[in-house]
Protein backbone atom coordinates (compact mmCIF):
# COMPACT_ATOMS: atom_id res chain seq x y z
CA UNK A 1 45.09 -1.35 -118.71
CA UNK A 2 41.06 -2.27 -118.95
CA UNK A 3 39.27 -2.85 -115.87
CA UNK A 4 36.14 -3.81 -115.82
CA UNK A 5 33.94 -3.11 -112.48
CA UNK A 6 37.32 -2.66 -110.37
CA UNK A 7 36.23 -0.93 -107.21
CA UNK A 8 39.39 1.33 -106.34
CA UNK A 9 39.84 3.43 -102.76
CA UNK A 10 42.13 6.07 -102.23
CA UNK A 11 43.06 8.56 -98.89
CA UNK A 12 44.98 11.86 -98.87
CA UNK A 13 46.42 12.94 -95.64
CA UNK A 14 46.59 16.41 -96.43
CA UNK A 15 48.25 19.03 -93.92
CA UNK A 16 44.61 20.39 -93.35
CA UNK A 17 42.34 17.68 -94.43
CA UNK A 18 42.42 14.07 -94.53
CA UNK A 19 40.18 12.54 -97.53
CA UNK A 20 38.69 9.30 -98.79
CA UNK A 21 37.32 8.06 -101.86
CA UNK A 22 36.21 4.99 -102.72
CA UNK A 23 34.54 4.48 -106.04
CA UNK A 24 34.19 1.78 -109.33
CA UNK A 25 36.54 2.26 -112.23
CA UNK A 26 34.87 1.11 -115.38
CA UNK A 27 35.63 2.11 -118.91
CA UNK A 28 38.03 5.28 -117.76
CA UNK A 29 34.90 6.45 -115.47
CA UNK A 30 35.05 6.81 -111.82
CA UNK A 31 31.43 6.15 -110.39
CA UNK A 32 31.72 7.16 -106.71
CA UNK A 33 30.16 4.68 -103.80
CA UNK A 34 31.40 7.06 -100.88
CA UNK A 35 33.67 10.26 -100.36
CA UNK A 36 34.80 11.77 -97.03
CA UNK A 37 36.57 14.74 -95.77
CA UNK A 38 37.62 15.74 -92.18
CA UNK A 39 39.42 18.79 -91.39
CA UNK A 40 42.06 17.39 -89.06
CA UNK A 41 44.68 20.21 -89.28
CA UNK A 42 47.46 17.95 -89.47
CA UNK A 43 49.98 20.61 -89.96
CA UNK A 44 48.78 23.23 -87.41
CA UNK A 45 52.29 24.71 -85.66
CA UNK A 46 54.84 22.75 -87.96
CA UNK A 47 55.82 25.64 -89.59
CA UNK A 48 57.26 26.75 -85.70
CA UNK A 49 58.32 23.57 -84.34
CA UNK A 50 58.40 20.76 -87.02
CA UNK A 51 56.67 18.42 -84.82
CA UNK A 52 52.94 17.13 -85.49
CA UNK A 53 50.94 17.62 -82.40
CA UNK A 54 49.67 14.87 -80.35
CA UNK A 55 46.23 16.50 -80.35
CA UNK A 56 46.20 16.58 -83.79
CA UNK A 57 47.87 13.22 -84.17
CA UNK A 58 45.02 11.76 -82.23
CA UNK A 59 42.57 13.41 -84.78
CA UNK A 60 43.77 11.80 -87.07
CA UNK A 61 43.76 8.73 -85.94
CA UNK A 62 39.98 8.65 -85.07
CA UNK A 63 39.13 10.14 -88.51
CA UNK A 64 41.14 6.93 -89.75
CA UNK A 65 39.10 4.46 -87.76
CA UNK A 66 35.96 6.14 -89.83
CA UNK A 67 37.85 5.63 -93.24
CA UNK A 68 38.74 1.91 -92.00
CA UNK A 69 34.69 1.21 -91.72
CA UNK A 70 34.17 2.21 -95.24
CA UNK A 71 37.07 0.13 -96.35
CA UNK A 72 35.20 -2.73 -94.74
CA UNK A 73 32.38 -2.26 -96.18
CA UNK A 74 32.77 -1.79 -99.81
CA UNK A 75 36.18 -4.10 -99.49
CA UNK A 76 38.18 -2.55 -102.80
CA UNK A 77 40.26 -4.60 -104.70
CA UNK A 78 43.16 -1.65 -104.41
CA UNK A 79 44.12 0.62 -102.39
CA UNK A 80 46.78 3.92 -101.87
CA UNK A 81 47.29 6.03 -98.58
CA UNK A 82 49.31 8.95 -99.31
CA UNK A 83 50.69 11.66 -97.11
CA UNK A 84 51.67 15.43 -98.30
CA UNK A 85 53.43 18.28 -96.57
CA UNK A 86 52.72 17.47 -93.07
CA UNK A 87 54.40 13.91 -93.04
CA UNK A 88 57.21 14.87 -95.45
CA UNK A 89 58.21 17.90 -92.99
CA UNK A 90 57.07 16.63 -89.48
CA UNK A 91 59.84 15.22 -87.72
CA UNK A 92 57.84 12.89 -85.41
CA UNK A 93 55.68 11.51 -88.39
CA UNK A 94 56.91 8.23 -87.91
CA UNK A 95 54.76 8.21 -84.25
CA UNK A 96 51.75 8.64 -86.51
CA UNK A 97 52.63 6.80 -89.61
CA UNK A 98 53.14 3.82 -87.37
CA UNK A 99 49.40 4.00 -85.65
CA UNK A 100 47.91 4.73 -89.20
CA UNK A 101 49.20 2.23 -90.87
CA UNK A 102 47.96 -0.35 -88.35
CA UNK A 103 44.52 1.28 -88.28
CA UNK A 104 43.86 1.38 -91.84
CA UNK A 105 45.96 -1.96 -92.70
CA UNK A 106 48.02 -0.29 -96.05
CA UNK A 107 51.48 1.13 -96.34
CA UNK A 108 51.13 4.95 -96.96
CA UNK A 109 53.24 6.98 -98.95
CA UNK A 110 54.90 9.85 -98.55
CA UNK A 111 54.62 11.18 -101.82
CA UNK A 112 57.04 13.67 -103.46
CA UNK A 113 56.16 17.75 -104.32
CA UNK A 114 56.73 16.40 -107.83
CA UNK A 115 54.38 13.36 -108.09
CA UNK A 116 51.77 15.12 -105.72
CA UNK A 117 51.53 17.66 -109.09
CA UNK A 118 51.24 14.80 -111.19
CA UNK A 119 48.41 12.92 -109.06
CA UNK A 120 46.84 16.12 -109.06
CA UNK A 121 46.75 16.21 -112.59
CA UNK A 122 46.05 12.62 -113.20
CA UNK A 123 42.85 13.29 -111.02
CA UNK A 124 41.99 16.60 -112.49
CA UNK A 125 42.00 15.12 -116.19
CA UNK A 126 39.89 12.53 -114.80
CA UNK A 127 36.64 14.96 -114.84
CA UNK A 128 37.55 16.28 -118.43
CA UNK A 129 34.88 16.95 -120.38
CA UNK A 130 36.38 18.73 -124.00
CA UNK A 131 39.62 18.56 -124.69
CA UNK A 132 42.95 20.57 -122.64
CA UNK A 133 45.40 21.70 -125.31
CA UNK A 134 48.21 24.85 -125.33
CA UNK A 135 49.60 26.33 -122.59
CA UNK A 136 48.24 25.57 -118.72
CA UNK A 137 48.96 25.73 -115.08
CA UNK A 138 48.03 23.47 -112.63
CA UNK A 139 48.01 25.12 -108.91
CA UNK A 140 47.09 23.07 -106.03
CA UNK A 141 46.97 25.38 -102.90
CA UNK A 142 46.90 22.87 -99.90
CA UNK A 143 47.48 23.32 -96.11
CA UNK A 144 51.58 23.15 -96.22
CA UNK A 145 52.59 23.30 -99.52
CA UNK A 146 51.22 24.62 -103.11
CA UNK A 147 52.27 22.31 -106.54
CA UNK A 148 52.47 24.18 -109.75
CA UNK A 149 52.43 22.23 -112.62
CA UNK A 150 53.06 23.99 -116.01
CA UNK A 151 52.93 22.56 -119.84
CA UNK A 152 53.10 23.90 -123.23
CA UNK A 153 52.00 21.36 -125.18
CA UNK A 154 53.05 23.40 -128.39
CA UNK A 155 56.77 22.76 -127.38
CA UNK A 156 56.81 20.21 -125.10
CA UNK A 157 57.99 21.89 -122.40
CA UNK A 158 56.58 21.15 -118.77
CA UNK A 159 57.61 21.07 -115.51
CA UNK A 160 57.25 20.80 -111.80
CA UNK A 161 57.74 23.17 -108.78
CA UNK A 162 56.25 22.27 -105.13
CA UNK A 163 56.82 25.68 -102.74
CA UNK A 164 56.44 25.56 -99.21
CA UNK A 165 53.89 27.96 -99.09
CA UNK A 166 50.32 26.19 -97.56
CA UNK A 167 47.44 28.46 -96.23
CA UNK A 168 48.11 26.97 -92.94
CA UNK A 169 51.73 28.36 -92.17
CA UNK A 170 50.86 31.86 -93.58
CA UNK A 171 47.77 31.93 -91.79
CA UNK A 172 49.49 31.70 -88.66
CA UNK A 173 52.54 33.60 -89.34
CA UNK A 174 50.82 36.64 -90.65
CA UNK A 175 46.68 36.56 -90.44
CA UNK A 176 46.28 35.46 -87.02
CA UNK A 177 47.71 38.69 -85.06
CA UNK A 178 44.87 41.90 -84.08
CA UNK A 179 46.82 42.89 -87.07
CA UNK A 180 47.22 40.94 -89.96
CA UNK A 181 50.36 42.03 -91.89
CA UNK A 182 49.37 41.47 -95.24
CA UNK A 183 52.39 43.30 -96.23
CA UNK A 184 54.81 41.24 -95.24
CA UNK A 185 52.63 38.27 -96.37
CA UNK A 186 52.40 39.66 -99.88
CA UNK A 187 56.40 40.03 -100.33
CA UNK A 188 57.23 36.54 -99.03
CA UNK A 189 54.12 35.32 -101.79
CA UNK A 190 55.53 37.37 -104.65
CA UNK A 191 59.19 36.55 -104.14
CA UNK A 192 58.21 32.71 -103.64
CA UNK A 193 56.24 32.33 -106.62
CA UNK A 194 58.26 34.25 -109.20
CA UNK A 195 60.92 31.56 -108.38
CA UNK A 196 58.63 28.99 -108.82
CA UNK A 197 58.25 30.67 -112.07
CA UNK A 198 61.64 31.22 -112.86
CA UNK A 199 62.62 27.58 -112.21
CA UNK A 200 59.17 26.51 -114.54
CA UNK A 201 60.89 28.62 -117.42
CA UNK A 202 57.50 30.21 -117.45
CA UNK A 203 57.27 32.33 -120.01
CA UNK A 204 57.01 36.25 -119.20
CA UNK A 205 54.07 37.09 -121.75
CA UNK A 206 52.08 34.48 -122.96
CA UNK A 207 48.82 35.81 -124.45
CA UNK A 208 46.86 33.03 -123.51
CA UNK A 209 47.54 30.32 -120.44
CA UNK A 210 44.73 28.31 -119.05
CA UNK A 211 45.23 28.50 -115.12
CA UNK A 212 43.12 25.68 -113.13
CA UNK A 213 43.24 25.83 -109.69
CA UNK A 214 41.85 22.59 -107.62
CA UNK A 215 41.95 21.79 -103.90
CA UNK A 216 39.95 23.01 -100.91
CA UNK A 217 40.75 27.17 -101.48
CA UNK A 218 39.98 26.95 -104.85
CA UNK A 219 36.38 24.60 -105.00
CA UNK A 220 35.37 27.19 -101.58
CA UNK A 221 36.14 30.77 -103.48
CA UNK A 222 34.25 28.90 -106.29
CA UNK A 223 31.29 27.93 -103.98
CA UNK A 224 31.13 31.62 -102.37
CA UNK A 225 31.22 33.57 -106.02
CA UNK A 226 28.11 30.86 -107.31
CA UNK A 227 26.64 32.16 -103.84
CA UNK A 228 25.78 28.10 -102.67
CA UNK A 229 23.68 27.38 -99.95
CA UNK A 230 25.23 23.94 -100.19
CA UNK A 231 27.93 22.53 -101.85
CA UNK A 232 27.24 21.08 -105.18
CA UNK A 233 30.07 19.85 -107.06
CA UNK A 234 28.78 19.80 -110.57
CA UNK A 235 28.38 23.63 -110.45
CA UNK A 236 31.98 24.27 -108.62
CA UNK A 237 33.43 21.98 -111.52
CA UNK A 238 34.77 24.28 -114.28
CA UNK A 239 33.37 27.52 -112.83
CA UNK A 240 35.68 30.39 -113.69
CA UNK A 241 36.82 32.84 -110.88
CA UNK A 242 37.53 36.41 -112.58
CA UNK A 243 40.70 38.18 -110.95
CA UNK A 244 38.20 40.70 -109.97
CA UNK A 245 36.07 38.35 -108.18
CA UNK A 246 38.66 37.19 -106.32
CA UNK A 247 40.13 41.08 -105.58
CA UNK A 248 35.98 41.37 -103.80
CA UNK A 249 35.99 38.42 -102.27
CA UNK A 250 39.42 39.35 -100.84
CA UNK A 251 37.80 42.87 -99.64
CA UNK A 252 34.71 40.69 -97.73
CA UNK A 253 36.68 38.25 -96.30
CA UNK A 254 39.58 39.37 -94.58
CA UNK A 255 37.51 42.31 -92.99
CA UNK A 256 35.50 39.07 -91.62
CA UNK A 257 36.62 37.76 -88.17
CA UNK A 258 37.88 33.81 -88.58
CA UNK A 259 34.71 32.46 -86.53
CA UNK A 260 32.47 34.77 -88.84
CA UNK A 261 34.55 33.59 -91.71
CA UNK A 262 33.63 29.83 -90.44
CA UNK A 263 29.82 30.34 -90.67
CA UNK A 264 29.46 31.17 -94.44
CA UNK A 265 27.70 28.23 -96.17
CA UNK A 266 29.66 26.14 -98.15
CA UNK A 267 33.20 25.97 -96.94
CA UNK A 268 34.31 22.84 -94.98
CA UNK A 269 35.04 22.54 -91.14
CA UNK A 270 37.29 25.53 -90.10
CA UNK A 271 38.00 26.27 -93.53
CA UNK A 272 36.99 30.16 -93.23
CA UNK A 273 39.89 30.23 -91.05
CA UNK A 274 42.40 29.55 -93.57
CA UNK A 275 40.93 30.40 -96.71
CA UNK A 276 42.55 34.33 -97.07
CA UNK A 277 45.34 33.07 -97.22
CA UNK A 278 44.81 30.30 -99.37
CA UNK A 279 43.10 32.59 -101.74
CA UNK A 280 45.68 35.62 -101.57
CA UNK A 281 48.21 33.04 -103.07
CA UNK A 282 46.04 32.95 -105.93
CA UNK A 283 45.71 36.41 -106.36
CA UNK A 284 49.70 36.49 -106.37
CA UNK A 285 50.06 33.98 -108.83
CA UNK A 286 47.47 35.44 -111.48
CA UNK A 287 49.47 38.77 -110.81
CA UNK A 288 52.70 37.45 -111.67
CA UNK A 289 51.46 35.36 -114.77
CA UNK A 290 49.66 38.46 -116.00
CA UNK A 291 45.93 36.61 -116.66
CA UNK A 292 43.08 37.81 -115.32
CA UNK A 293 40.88 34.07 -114.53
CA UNK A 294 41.34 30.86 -113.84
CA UNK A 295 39.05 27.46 -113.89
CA UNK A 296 38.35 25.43 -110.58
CA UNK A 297 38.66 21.46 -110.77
CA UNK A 298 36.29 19.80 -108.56
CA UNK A 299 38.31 17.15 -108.99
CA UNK A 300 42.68 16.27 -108.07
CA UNK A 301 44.57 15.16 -105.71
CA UNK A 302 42.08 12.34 -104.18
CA UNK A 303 41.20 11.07 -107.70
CA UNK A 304 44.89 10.67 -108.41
CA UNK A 305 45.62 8.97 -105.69
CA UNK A 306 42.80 6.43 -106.22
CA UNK A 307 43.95 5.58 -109.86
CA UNK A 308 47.58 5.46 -108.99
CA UNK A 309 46.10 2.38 -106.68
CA UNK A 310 44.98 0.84 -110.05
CA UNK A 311 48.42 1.24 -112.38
CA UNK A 312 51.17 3.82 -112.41
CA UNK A 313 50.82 7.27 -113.11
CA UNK A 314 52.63 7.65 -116.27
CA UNK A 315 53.86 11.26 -118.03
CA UNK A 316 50.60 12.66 -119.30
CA UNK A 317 49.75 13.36 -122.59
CA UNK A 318 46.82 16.05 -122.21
CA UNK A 319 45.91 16.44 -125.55
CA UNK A 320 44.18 13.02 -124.92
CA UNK A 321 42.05 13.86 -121.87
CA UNK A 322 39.66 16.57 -121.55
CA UNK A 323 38.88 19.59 -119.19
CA UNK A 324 36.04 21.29 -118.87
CA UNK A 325 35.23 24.30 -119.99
CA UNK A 326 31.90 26.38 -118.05
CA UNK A 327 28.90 25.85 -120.13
């Protein structure tokens, strides 16, 4: 499908964040005209009590009434509204769907473990640069659940495993007493994911497996090893995190009270909070898999989204798209 000058919007209620982007497609390129992100927390205590709370809720809301301006303005031509972990678990989400959906004028979908992997590759092959061929990983580590997407494009093979793991839940089951327990933490991760891995048919010792990590953790671990005063996307895109790096940044960080963790330049609204965890499931999963980097994708979820308003997602061939390597 060829669209010429189609101006194309797109918003990810995320457990943590909610997320806007509204931008022109022309010729395969996505030429943004405004992006937004609120931490809202959507999925604060649902691990506990499975209901969103109305403090939250209300968040939400406002942060909605922002997005709706925007829509006004630039009026796109399409539009999606998806929800992830929070609304799929939550079982008052209908309270909040209801309000949401009147606010911003647009069904929203509650999208699948499954197709949030494939949005999040649809959007991460969307800021390809050379071309993404043999064996990869796609890990999206959000607020209440973490997609793993896996193909090796030498056999075919690929699959799809969403765990229930997001750094919001494990932050406050395990990192939020005067003492953390990691331990505990750690044996949940390493159990979880080696299932994962189990049900991807993963195989035990590849050589070579390109792991790209995209979401909030991964672009903020990216922004503290580049050592950014402010954010700047076309250096997070494609940087490489070393297994070592992460192993330091583990050591700084978790030493670092939450509020302390809050103030480093950077990371988004209450993201220091969360972002141990988020970043010890990471260190699990390149563990497990046996490689010692992975890349960051500025890009993923929220471009998804906004071309699945434009034409289905279909199964993607990545030998046609490219990723970028760090130049």
């Amino acid at each position: 499908m060829t669209i010429d000058q189609h101006i194309a919007a797109g918003i990810d209620l995320g457990s943590n964040t909610f997320r806007l982007l509204v931008a022109i497609c022309s010729a395969g390129n996505l030429s943004v005209l405004d992006k937004k992100l609120v931490t809202v927390r959507l999925g604060r205590g649902l691990a506990e009590n499975k209901i969103l709370h109305e403090r939250a809720m209300q968040k939400g809301l406002e942060v909605l009434r922002i997005f709706r301006k925007s829509l006004d303005h630039y009026q796109p031509q399409s539009i999606r509204v998806c929800g992830t972990e929070a609304l799929r678990q939550a079982a008052n989400s209908y309270l909040f769907l209801q309000n949401a959906e009147e606010i911003l004028q647009s069904k929203i979908d509650i999208v699948s473990g499954v197709e949030e992997a494939h949005l999040n590759l649809a959007g991460a092959l969307s800021g390809c640069r050379e071309p993404l061929s043999g064996t990869f990983l796609l890990v999206d580590v959000g607020g209440g659940s973490t997609e793993l997407l896996f193909t090796d494009q030498a056999t075919g093979q690929t699959g799809v495993e969403s765990m229930g793991l997001g750094v919001i839940g494990l932050t406050e089951k395990f990192l939020t007493a005067p003492q953390p327990d990691i331990a505990a933490m750690d044996a949940i991760l390493a159990d979880t994911i080696a299932n994962a891995l189990e049900k991807l048919r993963f195989p035990g010792k590849l050589s070579a497996v390109n792991i790209i990590g995209c979401g909030g953790t991964a672009t903020s671990l990216a922004a503290l090893d580049l050592n950014l005063t402010s954010y700047n996307e076309s250096l997070v895109h494609a940087h490489i995190l070393q297994r070592n790096t992460m192993e330091e940044l583990w050591s700084k960080l978790i030493v670092l009270p939450a509020d302390r963790r809050n103030e480093l330049p950077c990371l988004g609204e209450g993201r220091g909070e969360i972002l141990p965890a988020g970043l010890r499931i990471y260190q699990m999963l390149l563990k497990l898999v046996q490689q010692d980097r992975m890349r960051v994708s500025d890009t993923g979820l929220l471009e998804g989204i906004l071309l699945s308003s434009i034409s289905d997602i279909p199964s993607l061939d990545c030998s046609q798209h490219n990723f970028m390597p760090k130049s």
